[in-house]
C-alpha atoms as a PDB file:
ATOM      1  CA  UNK A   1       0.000   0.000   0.000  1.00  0.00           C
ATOM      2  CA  UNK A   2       1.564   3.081  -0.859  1.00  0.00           C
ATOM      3  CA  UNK A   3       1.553   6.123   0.829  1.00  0.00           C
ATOM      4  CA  UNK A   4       1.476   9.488  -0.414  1.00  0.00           C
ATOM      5  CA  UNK A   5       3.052  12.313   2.013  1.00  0.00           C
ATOM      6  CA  UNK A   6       2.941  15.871   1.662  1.00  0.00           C
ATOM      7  CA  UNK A   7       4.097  18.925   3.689  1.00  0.00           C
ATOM      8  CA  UNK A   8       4.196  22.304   4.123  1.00  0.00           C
ATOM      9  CA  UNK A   9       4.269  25.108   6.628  1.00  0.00           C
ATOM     10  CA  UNK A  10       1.619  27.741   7.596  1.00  0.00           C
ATOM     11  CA  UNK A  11       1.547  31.034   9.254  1.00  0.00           C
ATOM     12  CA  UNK A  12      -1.260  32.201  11.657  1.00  0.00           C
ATOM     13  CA  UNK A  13      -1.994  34.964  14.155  1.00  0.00           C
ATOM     14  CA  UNK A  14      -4.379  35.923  16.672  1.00  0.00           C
ATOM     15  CA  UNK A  15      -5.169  38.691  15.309  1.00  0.00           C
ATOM     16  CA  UNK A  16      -7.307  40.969  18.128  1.00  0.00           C
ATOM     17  CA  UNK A  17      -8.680  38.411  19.433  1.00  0.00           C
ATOM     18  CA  UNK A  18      -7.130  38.131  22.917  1.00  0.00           C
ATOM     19  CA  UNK A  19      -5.337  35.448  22.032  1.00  0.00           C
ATOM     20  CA  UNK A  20      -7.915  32.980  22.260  1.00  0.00           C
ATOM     21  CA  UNK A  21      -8.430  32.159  18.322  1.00  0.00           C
ATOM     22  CA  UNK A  22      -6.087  31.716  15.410  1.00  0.00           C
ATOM     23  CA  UNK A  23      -6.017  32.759  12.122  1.00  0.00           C
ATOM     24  CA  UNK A  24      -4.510  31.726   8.823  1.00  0.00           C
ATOM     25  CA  UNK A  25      -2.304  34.758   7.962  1.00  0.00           C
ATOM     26  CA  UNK A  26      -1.607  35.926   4.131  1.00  0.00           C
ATOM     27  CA  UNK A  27      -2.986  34.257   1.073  1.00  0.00           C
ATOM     28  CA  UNK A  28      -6.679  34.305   0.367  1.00  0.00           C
ATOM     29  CA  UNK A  29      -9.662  33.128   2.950  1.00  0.00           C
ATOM     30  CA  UNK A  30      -9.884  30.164   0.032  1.00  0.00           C
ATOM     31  CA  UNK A  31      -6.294  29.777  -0.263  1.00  0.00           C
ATOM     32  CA  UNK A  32      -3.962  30.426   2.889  1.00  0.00           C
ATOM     33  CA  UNK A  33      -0.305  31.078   1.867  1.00  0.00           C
ATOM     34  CA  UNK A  34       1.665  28.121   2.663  1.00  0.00           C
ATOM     35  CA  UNK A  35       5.434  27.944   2.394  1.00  0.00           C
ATOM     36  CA  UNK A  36       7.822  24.716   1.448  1.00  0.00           C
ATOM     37  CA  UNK A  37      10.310  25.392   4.223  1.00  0.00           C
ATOM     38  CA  UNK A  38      10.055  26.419   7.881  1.00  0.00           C
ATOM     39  CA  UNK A  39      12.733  29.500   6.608  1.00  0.00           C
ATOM     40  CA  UNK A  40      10.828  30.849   4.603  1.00  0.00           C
ATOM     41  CA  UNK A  41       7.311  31.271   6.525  1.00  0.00           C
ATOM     42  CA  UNK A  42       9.353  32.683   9.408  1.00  0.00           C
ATOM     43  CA  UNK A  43      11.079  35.244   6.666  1.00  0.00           C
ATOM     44  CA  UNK A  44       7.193  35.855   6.284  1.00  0.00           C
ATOM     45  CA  UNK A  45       6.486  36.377   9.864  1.00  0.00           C
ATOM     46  CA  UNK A  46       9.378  38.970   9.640  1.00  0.00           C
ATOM     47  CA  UNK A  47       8.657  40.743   7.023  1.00  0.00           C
ATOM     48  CA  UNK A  48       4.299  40.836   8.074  1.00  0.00           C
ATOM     49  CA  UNK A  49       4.597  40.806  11.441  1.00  0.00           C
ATOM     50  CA  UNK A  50       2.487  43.754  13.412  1.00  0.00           C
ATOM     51  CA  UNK A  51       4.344  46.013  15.980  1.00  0.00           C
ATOM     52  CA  UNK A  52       1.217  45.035  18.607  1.00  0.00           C
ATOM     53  CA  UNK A  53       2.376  42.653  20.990  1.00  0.00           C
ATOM     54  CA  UNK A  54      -0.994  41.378  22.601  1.00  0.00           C
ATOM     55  CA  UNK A  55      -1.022  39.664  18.732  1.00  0.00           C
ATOM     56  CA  UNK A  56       0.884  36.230  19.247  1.00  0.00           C
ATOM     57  CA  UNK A  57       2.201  34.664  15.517  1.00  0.00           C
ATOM     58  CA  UNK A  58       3.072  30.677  15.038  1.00  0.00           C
ATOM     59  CA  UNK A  59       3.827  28.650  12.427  1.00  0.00           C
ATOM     60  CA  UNK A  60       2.102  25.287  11.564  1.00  0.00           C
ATOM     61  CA  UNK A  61       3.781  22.790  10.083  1.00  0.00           C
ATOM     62  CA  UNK A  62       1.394  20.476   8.194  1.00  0.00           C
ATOM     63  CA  UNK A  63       2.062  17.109   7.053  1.00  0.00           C
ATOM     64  CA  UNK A  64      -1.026  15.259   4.979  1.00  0.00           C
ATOM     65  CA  UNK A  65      -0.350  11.244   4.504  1.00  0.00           C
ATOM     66  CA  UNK A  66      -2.720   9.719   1.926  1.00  0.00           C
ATOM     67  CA  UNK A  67      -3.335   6.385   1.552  1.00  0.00           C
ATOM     68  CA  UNK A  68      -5.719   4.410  -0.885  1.00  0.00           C
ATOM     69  CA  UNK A  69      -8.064   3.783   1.925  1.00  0.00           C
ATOM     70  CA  UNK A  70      -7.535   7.425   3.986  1.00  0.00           C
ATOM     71  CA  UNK A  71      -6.218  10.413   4.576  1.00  0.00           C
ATOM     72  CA  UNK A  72      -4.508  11.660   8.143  1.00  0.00           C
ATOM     73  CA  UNK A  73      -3.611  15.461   8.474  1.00  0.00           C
ATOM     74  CA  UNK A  74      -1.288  16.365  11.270  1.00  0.00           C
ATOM     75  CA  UNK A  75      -0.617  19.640  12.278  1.00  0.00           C
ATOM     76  CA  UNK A  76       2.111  20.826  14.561  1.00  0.00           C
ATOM     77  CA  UNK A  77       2.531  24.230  15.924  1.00  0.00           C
ATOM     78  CA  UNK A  78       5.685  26.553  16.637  1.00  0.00           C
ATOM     79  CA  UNK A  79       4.903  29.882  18.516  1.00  0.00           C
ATOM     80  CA  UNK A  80       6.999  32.608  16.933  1.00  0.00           C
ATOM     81  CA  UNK A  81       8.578  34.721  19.843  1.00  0.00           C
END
């Protein structure tokens, strides 16, 4: 059975909203920007990143395994201090 993997990274913030919920940052609402390498969505978070500090920034690093029979996404996450 062969498996099909595929990964990239993500870059989300909390925006204003206390901290409690996270959003996908850059791209469209449809299509999130997503990066090959962890380097270059932290050049992102550089280069995009707001001078408000009650806004918290992470990366997520997605991997999505596909099998003939199913599909398993995993997502891990990297606060950006």
């Amino acid at each position: 059975m062969a498996t099909t993997i595929v990964e990239y990274w993500r870059v989300q913030n909390t925006g204003w909203s206390a901290g409690v919920s996270w959003f996908d940052t850059g791209g469209t609402p449809s299509r999130p920007a997503t990066f090959k390498f962890e380097a270059s969505a932290r050049q992102f978070v550089a280069d995009t990143r707001w001078a408000d500090k009650a806004v918290k920034w992470r990366l997520v690093h997605v991997q999505v395994a596909t099998t003939p029979n199913q599909r398993v996404t995993t997502e891990r996450f990297i606060l950006v201090r």
